[in-house]
PDB file of N, CA and C in Angstrom:
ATOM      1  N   UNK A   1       1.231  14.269 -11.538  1.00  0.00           N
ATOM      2  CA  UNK A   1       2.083  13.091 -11.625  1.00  0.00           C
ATOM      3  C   UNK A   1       1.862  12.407 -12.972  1.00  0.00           C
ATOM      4  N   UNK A   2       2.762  11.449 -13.753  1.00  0.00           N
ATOM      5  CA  UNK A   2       2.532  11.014 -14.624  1.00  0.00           C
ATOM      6  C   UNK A   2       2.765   9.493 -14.387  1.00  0.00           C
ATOM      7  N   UNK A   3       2.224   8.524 -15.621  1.00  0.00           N
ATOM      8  CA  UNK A   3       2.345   7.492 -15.229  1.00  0.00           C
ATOM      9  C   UNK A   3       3.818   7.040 -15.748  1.00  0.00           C
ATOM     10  N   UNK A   4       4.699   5.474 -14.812  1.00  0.00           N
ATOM     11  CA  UNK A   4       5.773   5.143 -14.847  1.00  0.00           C
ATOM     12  C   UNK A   4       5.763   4.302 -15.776  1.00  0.00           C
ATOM     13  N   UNK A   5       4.785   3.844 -16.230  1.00  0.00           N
ATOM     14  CA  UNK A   5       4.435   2.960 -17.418  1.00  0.00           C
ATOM     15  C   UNK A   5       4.436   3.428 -19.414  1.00  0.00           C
ATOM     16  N   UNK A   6       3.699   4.566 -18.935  1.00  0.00           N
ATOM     17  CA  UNK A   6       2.708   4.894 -20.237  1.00  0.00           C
ATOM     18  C   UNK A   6       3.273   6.574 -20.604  1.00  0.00           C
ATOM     19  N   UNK A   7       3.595   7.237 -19.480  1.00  0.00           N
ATOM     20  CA  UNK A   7       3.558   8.540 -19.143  1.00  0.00           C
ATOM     21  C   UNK A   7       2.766   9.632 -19.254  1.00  0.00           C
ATOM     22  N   UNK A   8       1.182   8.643 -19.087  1.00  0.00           N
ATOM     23  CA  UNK A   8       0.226   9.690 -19.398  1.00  0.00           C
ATOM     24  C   UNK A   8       0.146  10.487 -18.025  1.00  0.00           C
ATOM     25  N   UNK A   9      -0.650  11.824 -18.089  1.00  0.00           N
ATOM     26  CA  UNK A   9      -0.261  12.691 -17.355  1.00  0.00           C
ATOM     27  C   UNK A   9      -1.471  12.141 -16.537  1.00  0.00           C
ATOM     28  N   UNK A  10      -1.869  12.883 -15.111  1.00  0.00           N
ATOM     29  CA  UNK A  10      -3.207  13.170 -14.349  1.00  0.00           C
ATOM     30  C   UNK A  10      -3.553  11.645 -13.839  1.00  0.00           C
ATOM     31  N   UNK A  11      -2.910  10.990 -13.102  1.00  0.00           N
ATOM     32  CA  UNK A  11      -3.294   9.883 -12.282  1.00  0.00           C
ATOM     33  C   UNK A  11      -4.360  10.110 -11.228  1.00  0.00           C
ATOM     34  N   UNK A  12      -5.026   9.172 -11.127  1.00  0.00           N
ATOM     35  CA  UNK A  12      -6.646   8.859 -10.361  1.00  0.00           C
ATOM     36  C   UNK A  12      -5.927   8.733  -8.987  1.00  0.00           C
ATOM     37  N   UNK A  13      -6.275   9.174  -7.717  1.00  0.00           N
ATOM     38  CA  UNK A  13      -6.008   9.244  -6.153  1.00  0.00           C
ATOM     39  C   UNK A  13      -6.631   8.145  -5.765  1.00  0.00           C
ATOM     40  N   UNK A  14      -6.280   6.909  -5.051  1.00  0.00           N
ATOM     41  CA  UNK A  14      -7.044   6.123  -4.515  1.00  0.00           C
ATOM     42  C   UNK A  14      -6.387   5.510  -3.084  1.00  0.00           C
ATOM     43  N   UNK A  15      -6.728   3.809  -3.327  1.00  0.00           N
ATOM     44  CA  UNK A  15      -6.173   3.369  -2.314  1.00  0.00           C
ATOM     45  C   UNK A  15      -6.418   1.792  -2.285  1.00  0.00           C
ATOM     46  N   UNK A  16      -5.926   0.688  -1.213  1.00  0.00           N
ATOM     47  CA  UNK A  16      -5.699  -0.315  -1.762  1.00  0.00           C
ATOM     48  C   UNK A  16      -6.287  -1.039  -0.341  1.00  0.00           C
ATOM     49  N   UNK A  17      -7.324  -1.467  -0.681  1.00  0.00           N
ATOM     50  CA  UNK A  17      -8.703  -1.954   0.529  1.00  0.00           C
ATOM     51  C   UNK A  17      -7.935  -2.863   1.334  1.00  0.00           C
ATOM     52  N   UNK A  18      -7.690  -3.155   2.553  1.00  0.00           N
ATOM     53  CA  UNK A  18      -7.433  -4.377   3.143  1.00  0.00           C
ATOM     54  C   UNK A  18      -8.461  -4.719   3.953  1.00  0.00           C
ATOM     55  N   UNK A  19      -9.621  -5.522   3.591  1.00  0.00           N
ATOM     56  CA  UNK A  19     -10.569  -6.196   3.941  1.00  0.00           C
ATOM     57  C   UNK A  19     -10.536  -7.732   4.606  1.00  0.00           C
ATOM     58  N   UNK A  20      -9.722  -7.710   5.502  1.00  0.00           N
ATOM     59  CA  UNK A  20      -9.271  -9.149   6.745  1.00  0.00           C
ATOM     60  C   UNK A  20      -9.597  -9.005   7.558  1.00  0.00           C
ATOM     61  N   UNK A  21      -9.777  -9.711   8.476  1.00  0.00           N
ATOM     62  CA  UNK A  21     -10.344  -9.853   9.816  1.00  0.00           C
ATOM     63  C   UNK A  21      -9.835  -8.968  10.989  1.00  0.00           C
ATOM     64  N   UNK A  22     -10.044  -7.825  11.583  1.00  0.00           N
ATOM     65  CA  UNK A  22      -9.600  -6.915  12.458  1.00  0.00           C
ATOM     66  C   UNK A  22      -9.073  -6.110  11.360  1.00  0.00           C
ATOM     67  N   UNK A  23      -8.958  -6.012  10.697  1.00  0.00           N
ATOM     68  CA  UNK A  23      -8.011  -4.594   9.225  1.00  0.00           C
ATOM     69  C   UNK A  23      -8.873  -3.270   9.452  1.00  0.00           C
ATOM     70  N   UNK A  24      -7.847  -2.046   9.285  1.00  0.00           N
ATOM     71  CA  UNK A  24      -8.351  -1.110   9.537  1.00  0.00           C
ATOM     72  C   UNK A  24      -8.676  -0.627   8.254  1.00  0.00           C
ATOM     73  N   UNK A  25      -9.296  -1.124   7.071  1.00  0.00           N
ATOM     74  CA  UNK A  25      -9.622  -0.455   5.963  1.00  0.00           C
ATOM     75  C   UNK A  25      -8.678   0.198   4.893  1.00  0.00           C
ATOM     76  N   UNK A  26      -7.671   0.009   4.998  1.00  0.00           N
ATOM     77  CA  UNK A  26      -6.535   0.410   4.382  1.00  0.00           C
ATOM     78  C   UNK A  26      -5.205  -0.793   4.662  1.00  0.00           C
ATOM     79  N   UNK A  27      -4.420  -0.605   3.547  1.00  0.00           N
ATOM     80  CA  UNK A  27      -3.126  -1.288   3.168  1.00  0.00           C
ATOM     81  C   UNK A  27      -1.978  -0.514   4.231  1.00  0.00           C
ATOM     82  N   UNK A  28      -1.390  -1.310   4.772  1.00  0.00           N
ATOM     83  CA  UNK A  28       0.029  -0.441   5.249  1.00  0.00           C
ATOM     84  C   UNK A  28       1.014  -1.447   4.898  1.00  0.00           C
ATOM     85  N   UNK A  29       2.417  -0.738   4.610  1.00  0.00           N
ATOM     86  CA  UNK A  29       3.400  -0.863   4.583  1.00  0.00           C
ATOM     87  C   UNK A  29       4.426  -1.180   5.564  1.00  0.00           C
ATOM     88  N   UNK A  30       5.051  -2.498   5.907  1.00  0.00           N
ATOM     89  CA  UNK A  30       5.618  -2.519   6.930  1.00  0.00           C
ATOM     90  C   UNK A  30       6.959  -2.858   6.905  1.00  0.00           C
ATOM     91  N   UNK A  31       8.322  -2.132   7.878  1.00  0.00           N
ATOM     92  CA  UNK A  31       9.563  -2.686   7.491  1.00  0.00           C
ATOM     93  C   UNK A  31      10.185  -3.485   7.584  1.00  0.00           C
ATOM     94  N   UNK A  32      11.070  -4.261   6.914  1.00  0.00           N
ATOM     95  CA  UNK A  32      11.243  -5.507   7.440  1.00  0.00           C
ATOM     96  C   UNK A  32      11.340  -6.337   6.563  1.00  0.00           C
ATOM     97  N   UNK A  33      11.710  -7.502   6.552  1.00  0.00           N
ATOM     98  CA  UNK A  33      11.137  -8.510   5.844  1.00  0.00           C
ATOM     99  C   UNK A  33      10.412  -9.160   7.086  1.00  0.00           C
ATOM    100  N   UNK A  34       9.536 -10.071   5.956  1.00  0.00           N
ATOM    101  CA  UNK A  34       8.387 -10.874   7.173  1.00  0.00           C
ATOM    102  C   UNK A  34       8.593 -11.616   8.041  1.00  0.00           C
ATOM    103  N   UNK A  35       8.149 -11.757   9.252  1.00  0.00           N
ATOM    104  CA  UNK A  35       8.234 -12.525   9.730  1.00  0.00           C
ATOM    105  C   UNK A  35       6.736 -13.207  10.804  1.00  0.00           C
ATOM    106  N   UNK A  36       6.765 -14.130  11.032  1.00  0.00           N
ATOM    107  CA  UNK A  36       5.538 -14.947  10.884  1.00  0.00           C
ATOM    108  C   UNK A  36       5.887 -15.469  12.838  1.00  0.00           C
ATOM    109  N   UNK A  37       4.796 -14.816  13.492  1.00  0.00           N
ATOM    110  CA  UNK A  37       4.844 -15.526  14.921  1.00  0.00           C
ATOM    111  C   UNK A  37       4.007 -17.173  15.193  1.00  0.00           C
ATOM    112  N   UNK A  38       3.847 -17.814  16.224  1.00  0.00           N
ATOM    113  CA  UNK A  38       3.539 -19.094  16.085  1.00  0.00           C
ATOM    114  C   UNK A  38       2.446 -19.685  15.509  1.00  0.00           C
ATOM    115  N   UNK A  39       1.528 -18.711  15.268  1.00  0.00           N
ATOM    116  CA  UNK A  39       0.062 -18.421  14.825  1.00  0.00           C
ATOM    117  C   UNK A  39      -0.035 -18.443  13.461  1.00  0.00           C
ATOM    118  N   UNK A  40       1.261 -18.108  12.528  1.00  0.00           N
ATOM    119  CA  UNK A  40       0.867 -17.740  11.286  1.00  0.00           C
ATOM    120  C   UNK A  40       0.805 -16.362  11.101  1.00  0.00           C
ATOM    121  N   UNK A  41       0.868 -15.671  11.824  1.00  0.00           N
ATOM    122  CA  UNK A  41       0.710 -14.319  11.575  1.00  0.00           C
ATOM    123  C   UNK A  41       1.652 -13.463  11.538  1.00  0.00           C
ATOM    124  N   UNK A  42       1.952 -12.201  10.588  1.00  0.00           N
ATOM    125  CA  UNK A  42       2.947 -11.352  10.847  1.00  0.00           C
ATOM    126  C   UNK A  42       3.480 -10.632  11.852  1.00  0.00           C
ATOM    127  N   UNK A  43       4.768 -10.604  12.289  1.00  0.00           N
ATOM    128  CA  UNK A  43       5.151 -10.544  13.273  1.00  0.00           C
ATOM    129  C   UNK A  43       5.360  -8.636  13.116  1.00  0.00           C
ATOM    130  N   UNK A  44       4.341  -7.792  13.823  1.00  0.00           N
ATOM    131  CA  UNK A  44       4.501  -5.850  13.669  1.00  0.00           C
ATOM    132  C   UNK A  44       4.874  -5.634  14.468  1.00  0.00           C
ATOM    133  N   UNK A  45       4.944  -5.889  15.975  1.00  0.00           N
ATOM    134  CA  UNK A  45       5.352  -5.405  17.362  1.00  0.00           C
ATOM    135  C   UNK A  45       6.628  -4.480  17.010  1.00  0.00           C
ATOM    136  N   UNK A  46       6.730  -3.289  16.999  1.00  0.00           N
ATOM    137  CA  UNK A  46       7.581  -2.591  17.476  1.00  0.00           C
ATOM    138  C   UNK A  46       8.159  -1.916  15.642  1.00  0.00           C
ATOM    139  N   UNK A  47       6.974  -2.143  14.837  1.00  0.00           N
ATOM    140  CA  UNK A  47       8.035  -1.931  13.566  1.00  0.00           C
ATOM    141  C   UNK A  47       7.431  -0.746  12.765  1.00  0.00           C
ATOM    142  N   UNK A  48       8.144  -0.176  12.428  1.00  0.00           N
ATOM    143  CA  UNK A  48       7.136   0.815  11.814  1.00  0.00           C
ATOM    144  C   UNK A  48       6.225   0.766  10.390  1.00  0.00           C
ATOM    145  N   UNK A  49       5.125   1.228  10.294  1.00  0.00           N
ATOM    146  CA  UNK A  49       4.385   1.163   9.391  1.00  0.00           C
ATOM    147  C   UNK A  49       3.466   1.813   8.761  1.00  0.00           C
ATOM    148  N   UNK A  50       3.356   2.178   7.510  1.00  0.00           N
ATOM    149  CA  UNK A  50       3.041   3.390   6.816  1.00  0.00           C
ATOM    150  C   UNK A  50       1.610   2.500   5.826  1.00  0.00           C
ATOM    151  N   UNK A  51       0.679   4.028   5.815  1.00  0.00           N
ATOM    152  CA  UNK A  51      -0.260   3.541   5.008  1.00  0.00           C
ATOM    153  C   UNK A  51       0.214   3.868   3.475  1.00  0.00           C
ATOM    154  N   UNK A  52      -0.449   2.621   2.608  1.00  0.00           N
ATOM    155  CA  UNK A  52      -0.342   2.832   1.261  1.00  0.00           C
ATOM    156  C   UNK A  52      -1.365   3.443   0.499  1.00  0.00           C
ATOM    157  N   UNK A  53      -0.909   4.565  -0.418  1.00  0.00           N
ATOM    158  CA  UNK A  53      -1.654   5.301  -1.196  1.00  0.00           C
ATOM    159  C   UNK A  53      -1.630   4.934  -2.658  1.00  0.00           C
ATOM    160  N   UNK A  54      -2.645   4.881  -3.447  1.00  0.00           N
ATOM    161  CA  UNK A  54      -2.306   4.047  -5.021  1.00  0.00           C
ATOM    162  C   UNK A  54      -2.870   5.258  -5.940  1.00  0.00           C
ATOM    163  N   UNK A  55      -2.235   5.012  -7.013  1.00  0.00           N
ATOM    164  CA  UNK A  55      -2.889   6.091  -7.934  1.00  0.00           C
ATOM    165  C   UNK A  55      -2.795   5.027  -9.316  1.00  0.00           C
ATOM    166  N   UNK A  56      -3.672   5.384 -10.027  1.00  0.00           N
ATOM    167  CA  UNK A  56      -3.908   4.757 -10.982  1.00  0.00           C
ATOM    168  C   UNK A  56      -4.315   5.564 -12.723  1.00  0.00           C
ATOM    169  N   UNK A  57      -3.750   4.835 -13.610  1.00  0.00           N
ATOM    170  CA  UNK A  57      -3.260   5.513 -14.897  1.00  0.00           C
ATOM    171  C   UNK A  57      -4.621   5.550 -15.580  1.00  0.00           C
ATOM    172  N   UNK A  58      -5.098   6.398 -16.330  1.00  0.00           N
ATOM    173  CA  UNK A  58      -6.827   6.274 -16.465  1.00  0.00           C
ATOM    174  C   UNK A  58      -6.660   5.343 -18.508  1.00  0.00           C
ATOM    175  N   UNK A  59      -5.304   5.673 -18.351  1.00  0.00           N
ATOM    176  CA  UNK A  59      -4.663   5.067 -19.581  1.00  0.00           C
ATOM    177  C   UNK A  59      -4.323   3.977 -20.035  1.00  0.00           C
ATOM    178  N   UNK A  60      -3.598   3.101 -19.336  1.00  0.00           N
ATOM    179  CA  UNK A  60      -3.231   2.163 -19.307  1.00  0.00           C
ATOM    180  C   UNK A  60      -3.768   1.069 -18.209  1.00  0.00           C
ATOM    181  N   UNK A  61      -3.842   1.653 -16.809  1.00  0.00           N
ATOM    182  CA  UNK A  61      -4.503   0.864 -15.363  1.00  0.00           C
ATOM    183  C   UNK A  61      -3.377   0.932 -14.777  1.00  0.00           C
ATOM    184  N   UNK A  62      -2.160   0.861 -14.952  1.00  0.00           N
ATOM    185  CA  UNK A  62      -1.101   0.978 -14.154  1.00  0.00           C
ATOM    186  C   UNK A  62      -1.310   1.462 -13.082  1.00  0.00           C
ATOM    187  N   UNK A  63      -0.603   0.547 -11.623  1.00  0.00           N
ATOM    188  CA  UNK A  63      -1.113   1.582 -10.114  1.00  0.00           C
ATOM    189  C   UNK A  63       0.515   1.896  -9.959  1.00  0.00           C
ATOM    190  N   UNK A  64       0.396   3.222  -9.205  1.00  0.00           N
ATOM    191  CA  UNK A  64       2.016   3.871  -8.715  1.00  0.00           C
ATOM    192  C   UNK A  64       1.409   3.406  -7.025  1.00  0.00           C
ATOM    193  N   UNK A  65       2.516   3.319  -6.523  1.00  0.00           N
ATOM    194  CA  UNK A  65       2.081   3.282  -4.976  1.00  0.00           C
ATOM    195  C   UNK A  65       2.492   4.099  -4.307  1.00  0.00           C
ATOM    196  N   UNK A  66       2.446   4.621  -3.324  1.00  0.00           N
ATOM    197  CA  UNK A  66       3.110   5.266  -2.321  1.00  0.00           C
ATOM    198  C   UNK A  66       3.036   5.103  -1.055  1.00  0.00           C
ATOM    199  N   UNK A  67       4.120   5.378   0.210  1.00  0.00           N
ATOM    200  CA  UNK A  67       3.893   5.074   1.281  1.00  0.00           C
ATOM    201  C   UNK A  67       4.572   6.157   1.791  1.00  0.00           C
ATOM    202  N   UNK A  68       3.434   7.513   2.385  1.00  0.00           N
ATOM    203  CA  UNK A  68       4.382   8.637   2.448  1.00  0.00           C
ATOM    204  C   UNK A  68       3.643   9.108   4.198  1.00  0.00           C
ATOM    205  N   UNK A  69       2.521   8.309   4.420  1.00  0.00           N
ATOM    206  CA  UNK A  69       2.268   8.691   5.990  1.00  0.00           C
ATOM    207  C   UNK A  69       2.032   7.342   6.969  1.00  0.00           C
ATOM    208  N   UNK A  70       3.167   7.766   8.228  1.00  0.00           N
ATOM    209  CA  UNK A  70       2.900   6.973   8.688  1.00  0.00           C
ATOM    210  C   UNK A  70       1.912   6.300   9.878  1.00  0.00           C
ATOM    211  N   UNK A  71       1.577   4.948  10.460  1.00  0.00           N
ATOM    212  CA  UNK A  71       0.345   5.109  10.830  1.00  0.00           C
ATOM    213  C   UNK A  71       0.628   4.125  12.275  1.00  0.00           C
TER     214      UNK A  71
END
């Protein structure tokens, strides 16, 4: 892959920590726009949602994202 920024070649495989309270260690992606139940909290019941994958430019820092499995 190359970067969308810089176009250097050979992007770094990573990922994008979600470290909150009950979080399963990873970022997901969810569809929708947001919406917020009485609590403050995002409303997921029933929506689908994919984990995010990041890659990063060893060149510039640029992250590409991706959301290609879902969870």
């Amino acid at each position: 892959m190359k970067c969308g920024q810089c176009g250097n070649a050979g992007l770094e495989p990573g990922f994008i920590e979600d470290a909150g309270e009950h979080s399963r260690g990873y970022a997901r992606w969810v569809e929708g726009a947001l919406a917020r139940g009485p609590l403050g909290n995002a409303r997921l019941m029933g929506r689908p949602k994919w984990q995010v994958d990041a890659y990063r430019c060893p060149g510039c820092g640029h992250l590409e994202l991706f959301a290609r499995q879902q969870v």
